[in-house]
PDB file of N, CA and C in Angstrom:
ATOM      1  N   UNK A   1     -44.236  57.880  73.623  1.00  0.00           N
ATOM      2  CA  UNK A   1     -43.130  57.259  72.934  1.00  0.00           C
ATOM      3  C   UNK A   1     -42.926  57.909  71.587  1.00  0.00           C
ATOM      4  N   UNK A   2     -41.595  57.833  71.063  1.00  0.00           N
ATOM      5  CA  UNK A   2     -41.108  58.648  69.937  1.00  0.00           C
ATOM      6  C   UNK A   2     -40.168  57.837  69.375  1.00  0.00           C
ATOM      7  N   UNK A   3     -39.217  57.683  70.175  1.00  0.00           N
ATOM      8  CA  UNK A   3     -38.011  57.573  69.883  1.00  0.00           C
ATOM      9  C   UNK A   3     -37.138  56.632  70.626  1.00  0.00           C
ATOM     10  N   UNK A   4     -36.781  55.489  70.346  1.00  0.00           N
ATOM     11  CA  UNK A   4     -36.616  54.172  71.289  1.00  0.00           C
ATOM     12  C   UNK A   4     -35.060  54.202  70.915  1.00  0.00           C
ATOM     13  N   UNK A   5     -33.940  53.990  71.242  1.00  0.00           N
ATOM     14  CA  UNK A   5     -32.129  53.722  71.328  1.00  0.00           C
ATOM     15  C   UNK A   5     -32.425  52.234  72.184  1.00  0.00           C
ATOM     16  N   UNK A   6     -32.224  51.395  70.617  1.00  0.00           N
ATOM     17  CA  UNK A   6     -31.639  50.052  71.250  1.00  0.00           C
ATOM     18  C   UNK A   6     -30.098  49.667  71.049  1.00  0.00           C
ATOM     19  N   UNK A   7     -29.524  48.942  72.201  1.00  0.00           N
ATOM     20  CA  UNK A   7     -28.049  49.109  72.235  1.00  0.00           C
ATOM     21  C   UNK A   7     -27.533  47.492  72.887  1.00  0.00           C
ATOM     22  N   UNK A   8     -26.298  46.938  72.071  1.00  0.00           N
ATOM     23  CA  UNK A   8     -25.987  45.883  72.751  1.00  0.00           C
ATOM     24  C   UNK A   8     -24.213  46.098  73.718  1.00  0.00           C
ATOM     25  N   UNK A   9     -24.405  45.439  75.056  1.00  0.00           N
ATOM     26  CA  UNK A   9     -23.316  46.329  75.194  1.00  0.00           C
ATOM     27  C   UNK A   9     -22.661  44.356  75.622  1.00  0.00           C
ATOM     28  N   UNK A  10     -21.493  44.566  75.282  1.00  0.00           N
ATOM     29  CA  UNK A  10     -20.341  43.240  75.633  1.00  0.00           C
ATOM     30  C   UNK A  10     -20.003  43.289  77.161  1.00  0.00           C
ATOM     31  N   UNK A  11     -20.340  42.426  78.030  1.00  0.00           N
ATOM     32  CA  UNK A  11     -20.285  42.994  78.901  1.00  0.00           C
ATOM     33  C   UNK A  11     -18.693  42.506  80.076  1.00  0.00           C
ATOM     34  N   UNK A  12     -17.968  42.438  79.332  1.00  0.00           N
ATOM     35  CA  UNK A  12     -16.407  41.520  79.691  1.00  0.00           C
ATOM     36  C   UNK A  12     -15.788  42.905  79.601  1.00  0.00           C
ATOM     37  N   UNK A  13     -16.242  44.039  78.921  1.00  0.00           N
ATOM     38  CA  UNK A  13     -15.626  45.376  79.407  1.00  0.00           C
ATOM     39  C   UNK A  13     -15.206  45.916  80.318  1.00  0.00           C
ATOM     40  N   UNK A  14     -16.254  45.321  81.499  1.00  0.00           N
ATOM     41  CA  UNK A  14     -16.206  46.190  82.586  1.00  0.00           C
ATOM     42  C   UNK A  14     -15.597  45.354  83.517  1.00  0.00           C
ATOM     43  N   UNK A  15     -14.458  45.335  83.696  1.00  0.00           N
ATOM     44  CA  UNK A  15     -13.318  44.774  84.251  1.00  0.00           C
ATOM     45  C   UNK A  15     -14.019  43.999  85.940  1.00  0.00           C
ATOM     46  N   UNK A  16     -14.713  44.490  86.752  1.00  0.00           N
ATOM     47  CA  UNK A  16     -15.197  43.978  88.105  1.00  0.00           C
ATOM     48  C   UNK A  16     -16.482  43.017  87.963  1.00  0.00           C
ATOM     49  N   UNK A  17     -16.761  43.338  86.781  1.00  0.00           N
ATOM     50  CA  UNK A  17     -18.100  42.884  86.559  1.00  0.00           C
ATOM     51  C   UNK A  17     -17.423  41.212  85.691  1.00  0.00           C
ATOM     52  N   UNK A  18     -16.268  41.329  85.217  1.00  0.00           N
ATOM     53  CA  UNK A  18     -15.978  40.055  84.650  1.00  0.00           C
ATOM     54  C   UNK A  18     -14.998  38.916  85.213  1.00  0.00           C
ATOM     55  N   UNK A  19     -14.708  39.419  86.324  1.00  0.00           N
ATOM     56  CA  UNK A  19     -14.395  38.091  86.997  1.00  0.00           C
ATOM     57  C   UNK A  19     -15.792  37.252  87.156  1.00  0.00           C
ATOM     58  N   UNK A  20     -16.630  37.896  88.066  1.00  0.00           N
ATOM     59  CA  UNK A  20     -18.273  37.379  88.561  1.00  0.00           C
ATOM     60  C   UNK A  20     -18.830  36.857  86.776  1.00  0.00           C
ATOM     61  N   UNK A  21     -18.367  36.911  86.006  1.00  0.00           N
ATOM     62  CA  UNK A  21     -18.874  36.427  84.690  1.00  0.00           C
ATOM     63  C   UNK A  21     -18.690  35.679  84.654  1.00  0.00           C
ATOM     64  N   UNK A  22     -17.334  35.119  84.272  1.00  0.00           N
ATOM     65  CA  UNK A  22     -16.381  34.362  84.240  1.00  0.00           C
ATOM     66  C   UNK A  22     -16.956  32.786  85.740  1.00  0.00           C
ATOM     67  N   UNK A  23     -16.775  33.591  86.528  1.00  0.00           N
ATOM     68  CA  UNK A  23     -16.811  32.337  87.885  1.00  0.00           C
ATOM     69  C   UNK A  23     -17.538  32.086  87.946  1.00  0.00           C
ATOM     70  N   UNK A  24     -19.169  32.651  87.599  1.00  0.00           N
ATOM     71  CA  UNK A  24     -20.597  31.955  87.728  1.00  0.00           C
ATOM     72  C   UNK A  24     -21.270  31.878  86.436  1.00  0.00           C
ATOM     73  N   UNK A  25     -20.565  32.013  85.020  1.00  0.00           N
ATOM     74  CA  UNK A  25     -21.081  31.458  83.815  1.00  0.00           C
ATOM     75  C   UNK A  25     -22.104  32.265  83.424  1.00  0.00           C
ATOM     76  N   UNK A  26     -22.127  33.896  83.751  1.00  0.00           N
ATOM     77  CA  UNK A  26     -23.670  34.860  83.645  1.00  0.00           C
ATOM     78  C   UNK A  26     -23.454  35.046  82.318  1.00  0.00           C
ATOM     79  N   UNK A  27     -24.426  35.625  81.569  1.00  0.00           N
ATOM     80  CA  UNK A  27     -24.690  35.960  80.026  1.00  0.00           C
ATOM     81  C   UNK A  27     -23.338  36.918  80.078  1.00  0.00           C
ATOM     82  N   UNK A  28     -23.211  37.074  78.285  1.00  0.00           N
ATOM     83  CA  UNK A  28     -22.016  38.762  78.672  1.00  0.00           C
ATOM     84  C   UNK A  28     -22.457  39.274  77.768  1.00  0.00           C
ATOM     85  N   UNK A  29     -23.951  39.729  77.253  1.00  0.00           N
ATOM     86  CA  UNK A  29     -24.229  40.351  76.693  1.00  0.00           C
ATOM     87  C   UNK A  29     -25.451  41.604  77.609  1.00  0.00           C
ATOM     88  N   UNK A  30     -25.550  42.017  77.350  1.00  0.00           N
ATOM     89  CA  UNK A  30     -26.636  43.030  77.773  1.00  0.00           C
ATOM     90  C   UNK A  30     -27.791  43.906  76.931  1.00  0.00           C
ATOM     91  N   UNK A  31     -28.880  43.519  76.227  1.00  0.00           N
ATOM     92  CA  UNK A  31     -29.673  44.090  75.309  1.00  0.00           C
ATOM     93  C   UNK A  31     -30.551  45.324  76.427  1.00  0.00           C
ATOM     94  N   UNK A  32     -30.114  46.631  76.000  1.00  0.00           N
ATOM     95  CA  UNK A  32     -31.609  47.388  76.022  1.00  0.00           C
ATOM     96  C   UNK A  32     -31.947  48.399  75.294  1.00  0.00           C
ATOM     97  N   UNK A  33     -33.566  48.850  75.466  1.00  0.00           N
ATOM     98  CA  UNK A  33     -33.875  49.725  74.801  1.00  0.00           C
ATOM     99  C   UNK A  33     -34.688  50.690  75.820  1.00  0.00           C
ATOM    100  N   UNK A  34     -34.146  52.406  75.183  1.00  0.00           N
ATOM    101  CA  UNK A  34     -34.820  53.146  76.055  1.00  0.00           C
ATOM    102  C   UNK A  34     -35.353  54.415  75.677  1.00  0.00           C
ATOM    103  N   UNK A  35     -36.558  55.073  76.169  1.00  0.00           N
ATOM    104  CA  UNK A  35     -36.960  55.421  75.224  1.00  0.00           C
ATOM    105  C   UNK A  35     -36.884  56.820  75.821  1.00  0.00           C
ATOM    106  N   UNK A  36     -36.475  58.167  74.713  1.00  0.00           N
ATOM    107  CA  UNK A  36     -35.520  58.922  74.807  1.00  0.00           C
ATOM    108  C   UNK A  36     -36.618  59.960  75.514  1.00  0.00           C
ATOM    109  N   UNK A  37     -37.584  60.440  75.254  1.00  0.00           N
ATOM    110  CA  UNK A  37     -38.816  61.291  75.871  1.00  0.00           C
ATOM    111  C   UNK A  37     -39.056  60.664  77.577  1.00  0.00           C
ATOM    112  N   UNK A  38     -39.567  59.433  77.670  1.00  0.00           N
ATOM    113  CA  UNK A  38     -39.870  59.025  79.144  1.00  0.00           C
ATOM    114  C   UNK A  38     -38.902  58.799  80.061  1.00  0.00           C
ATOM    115  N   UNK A  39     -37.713  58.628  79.330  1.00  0.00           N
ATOM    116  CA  UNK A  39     -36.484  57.502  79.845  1.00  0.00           C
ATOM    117  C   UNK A  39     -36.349  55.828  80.424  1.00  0.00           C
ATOM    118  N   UNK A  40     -38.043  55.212  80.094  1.00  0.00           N
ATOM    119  CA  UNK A  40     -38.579  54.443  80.179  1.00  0.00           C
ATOM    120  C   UNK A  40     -37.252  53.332  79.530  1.00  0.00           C
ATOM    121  N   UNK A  41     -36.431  51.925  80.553  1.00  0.00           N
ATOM    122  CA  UNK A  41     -35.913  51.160  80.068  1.00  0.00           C
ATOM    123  C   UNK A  41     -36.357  49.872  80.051  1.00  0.00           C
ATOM    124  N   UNK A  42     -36.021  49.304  79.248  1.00  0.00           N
ATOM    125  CA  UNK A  42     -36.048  47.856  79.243  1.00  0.00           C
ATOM    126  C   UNK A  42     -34.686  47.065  79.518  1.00  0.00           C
ATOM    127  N   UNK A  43     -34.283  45.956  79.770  1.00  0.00           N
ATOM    128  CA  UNK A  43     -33.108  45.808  79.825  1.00  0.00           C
ATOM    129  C   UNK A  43     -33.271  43.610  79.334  1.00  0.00           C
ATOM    130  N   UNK A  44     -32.718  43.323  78.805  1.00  0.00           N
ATOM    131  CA  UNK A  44     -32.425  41.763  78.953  1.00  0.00           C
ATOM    132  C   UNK A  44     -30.774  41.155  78.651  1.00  0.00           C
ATOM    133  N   UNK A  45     -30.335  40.122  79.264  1.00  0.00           N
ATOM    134  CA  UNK A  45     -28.984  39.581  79.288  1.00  0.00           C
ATOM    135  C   UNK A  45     -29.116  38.209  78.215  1.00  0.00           C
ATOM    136  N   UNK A  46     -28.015  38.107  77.652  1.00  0.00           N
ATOM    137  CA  UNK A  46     -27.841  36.948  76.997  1.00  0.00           C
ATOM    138  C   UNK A  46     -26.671  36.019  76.745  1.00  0.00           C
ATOM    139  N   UNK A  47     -26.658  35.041  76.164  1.00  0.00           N
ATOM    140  CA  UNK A  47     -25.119  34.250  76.769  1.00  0.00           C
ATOM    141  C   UNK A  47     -24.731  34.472  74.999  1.00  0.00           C
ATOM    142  N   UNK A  48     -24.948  35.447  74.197  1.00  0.00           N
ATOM    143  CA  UNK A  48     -24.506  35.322  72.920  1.00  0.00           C
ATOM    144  C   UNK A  48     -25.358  36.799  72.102  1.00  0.00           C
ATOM    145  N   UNK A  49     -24.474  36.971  70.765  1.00  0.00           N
ATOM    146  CA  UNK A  49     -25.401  38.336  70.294  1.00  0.00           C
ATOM    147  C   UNK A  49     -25.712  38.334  69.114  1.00  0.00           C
ATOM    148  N   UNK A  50     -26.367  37.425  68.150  1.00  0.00           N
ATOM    149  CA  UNK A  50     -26.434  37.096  67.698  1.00  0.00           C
ATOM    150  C   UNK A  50     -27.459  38.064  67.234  1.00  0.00           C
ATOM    151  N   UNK A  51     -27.816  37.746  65.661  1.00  0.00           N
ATOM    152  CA  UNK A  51     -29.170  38.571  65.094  1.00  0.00           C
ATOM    153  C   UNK A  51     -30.799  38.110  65.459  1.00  0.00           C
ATOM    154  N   UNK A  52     -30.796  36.620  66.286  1.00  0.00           N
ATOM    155  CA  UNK A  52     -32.036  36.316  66.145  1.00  0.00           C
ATOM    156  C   UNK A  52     -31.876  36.812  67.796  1.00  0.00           C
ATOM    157  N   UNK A  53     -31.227  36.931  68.291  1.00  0.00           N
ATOM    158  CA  UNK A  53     -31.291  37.811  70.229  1.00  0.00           C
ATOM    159  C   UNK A  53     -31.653  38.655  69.611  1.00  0.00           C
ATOM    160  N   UNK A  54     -31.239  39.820  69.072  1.00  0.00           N
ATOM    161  CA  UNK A  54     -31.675  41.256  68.727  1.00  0.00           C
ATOM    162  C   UNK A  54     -33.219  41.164  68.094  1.00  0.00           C
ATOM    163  N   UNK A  55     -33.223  40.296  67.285  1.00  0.00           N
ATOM    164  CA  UNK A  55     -35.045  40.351  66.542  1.00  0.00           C
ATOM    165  C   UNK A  55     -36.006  39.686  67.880  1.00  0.00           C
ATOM    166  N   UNK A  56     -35.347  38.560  68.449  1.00  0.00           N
ATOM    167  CA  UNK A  56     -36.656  38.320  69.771  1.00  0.00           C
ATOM    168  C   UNK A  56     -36.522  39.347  70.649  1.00  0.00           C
ATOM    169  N   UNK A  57     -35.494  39.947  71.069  1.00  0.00           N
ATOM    170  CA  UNK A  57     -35.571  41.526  71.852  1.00  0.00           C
ATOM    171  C   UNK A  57     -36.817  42.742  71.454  1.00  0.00           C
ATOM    172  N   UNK A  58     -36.431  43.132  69.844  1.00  0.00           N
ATOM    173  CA  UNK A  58     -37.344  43.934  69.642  1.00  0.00           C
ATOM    174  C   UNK A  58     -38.667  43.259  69.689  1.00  0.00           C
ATOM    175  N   UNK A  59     -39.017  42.102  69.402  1.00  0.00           N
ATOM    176  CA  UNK A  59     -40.336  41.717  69.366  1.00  0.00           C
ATOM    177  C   UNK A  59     -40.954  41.991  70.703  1.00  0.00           C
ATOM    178  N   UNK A  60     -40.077  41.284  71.597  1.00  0.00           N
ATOM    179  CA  UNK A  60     -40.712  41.832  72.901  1.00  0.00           C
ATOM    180  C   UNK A  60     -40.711  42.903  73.423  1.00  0.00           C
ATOM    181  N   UNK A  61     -39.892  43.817  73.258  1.00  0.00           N
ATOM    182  CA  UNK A  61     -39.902  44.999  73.863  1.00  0.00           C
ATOM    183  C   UNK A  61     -41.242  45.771  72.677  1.00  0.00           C
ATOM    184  N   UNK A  62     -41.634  45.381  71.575  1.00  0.00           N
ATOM    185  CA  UNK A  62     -42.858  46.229  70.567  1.00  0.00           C
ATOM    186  C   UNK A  62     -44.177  45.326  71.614  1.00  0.00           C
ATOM    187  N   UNK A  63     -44.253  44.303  72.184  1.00  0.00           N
ATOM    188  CA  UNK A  63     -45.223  43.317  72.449  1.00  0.00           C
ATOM    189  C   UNK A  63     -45.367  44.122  73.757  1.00  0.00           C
ATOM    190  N   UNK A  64     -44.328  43.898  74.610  1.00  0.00           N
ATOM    191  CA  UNK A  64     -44.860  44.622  75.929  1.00  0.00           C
ATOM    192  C   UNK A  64     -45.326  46.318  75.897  1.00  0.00           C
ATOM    193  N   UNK A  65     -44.893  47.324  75.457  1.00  0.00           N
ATOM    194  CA  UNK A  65     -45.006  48.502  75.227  1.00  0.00           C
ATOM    195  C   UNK A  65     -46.411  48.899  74.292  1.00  0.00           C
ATOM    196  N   UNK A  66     -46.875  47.675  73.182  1.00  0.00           N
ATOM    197  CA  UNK A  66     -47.921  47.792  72.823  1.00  0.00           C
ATOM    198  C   UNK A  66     -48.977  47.179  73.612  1.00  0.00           C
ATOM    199  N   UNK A  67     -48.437  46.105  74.918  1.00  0.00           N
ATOM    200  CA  UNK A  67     -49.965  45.445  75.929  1.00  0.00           C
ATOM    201  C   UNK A  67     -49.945  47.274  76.720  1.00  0.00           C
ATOM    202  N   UNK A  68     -49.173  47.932  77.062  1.00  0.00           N
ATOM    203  CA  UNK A  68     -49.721  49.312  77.726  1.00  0.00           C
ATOM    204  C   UNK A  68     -49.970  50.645  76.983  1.00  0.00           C
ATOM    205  N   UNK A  69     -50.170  49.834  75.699  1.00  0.00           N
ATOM    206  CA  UNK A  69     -50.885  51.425  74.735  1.00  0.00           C
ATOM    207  C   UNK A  69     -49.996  51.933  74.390  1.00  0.00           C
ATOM    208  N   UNK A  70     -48.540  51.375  74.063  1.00  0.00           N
ATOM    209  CA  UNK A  70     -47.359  52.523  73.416  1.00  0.00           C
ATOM    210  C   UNK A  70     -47.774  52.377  71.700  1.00  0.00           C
ATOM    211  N   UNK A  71     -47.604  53.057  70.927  1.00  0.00           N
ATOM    212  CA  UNK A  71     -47.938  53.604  69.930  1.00  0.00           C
ATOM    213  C   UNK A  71     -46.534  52.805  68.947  1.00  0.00           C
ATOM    214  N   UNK A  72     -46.426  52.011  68.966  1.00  0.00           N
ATOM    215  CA  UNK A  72     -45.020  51.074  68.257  1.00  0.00           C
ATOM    216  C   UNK A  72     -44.687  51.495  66.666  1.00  0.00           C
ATOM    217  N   UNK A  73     -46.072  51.529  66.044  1.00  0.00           N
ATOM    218  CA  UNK A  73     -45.929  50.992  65.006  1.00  0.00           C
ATOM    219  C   UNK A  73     -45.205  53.286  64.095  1.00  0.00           C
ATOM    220  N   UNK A  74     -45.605  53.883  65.205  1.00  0.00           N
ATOM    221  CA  UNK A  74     -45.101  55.293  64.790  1.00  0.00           C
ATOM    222  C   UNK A  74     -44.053  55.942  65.568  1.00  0.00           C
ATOM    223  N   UNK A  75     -43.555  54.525  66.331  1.00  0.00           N
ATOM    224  CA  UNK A  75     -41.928  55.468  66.751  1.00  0.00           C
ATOM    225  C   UNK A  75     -40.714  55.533  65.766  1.00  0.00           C
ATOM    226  N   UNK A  76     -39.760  56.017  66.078  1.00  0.00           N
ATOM    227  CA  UNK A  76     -38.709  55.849  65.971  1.00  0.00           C
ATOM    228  C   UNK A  76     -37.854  54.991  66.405  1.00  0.00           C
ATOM    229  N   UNK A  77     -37.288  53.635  66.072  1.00  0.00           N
ATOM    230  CA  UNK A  77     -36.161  53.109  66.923  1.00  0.00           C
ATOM    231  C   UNK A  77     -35.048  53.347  66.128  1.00  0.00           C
ATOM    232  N   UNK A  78     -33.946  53.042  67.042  1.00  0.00           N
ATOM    233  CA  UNK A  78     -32.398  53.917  66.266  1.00  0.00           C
ATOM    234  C   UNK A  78     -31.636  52.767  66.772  1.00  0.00           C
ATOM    235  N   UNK A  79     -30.432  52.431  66.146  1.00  0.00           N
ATOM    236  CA  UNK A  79     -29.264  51.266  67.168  1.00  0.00           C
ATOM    237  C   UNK A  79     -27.971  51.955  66.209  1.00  0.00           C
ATOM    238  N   UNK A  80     -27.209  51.472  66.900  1.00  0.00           N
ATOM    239  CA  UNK A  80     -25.436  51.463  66.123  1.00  0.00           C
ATOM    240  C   UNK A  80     -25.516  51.072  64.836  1.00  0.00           C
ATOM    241  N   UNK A  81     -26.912  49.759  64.180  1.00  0.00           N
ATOM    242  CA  UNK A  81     -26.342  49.635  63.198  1.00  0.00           C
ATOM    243  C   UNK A  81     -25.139  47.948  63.281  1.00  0.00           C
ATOM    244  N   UNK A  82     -24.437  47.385  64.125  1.00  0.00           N
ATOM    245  CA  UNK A  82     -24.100  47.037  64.341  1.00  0.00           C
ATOM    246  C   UNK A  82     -24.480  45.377  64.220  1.00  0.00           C
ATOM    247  N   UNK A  83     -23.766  44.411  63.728  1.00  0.00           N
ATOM    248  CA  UNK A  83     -23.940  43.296  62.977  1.00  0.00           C
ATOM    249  C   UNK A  83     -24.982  42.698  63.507  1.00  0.00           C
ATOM    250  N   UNK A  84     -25.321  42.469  65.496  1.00  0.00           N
ATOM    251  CA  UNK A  84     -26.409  41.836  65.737  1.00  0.00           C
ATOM    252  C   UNK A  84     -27.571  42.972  65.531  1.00  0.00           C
ATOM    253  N   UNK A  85     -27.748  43.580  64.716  1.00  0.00           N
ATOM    254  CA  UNK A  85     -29.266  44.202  64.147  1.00  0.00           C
ATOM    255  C   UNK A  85     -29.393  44.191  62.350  1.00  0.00           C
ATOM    256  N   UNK A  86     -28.150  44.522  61.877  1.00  0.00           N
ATOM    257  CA  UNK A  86     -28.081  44.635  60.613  1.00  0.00           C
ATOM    258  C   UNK A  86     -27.982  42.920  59.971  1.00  0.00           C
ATOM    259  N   UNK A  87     -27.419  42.031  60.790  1.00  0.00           N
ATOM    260  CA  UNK A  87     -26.815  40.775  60.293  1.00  0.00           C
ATOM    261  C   UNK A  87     -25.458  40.446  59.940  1.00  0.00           C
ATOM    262  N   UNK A  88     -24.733  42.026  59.711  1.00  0.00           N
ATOM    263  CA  UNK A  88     -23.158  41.981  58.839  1.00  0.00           C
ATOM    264  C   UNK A  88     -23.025  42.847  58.029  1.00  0.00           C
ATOM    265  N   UNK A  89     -21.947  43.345  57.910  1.00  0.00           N
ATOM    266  CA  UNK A  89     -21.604  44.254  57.121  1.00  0.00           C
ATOM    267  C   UNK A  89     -22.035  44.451  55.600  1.00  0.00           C
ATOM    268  N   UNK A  90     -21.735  42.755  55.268  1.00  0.00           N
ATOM    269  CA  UNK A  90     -21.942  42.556  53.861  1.00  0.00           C
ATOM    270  C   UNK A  90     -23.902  41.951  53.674  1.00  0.00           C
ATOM    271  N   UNK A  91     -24.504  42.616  54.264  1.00  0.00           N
ATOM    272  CA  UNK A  91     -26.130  42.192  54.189  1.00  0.00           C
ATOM    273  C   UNK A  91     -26.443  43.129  53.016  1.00  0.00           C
ATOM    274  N   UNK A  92     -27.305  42.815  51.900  1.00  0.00           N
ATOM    275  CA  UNK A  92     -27.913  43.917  50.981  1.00  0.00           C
ATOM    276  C   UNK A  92     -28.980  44.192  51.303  1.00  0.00           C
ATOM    277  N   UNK A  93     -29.635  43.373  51.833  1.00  0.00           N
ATOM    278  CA  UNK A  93     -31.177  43.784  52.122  1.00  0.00           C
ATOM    279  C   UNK A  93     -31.616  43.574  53.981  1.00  0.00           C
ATOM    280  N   UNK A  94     -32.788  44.080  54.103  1.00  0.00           N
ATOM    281  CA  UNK A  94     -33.299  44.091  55.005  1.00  0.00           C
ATOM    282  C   UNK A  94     -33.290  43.049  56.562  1.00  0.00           C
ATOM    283  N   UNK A  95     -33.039  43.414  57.251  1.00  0.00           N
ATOM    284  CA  UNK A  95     -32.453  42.111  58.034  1.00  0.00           C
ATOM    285  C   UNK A  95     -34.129  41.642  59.315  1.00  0.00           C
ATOM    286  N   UNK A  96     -33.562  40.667  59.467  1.00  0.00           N
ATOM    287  CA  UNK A  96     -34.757  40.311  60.737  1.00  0.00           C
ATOM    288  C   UNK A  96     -35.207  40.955  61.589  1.00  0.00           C
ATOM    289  N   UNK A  97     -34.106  42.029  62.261  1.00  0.00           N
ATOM    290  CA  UNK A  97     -34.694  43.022  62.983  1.00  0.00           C
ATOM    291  C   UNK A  97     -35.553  44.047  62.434  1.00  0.00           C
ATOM    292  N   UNK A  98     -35.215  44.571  60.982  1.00  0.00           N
ATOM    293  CA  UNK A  98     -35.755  45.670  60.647  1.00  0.00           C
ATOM    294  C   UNK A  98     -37.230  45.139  60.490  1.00  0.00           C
ATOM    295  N   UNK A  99     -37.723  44.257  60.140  1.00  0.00           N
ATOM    296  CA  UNK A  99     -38.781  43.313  59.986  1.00  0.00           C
ATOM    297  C   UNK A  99     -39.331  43.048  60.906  1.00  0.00           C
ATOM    298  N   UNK A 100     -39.133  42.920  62.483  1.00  0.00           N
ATOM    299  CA  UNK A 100     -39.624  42.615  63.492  1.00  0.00           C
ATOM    300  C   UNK A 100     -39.964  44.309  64.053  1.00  0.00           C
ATOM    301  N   UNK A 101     -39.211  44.995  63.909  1.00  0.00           N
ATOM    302  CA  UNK A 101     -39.390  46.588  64.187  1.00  0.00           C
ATOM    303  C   UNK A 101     -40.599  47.133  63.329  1.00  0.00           C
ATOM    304  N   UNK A 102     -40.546  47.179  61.831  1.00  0.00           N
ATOM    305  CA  UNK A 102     -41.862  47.635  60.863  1.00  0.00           C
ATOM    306  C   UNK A 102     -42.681  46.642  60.953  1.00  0.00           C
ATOM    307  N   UNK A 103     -43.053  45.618  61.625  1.00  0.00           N
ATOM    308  CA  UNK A 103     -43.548  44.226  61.144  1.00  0.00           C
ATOM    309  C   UNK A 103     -44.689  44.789  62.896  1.00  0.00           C
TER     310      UNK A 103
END
């Protein structure tokens, strides 16, 4: 492990995939992270995208990857940046994720 791309994707984009959303009430979010050397993914769904989804995401994805000896605390993780990791545009300091990632 090196280098982890976590990404949230909306998932009402994909036009076939959102009727079946819609008619059976599934999450429409999609959290994963993958890691750019193994291509090793993780993947979890959620009914919202909030900043505390993104900080229990990384926790678990550092929790499981460190029960099989991944080296967490000296990768790289990277994201968009994007309000459910940062908190919002207007954040000055450090947000929950970045804390659950160095933490």
């Amino acid at each position: 492990m090196g280098k982890l791309r976590l990404d949230v994707k909306y998932l009402k984009n994909i036009e076939e995939f959102y009727r079946a959303l819609k008619a059976y009430e599934l999450p429409r979010y999609e959290y994963t992270a993958r890691d750019v050397r193994t291509g090793m993914v993780v993947v979890a769904f959620a009914y919202e995208a909030p900043l505390t989804n993104a900080v229990t995401f990384a926790r678990y994805v550092g929790r499981h990857l460190t029960s099989y000896g991944g080296d967490v605390k000296n990768s790289y993780w990277q994201t968009d940046n994007g309000a459910e990791f940062v908190g919002g545009a207007k954040v000055k300091r450090p947000s929950g994720f970045t804390a659950a990632v160095e933490g």
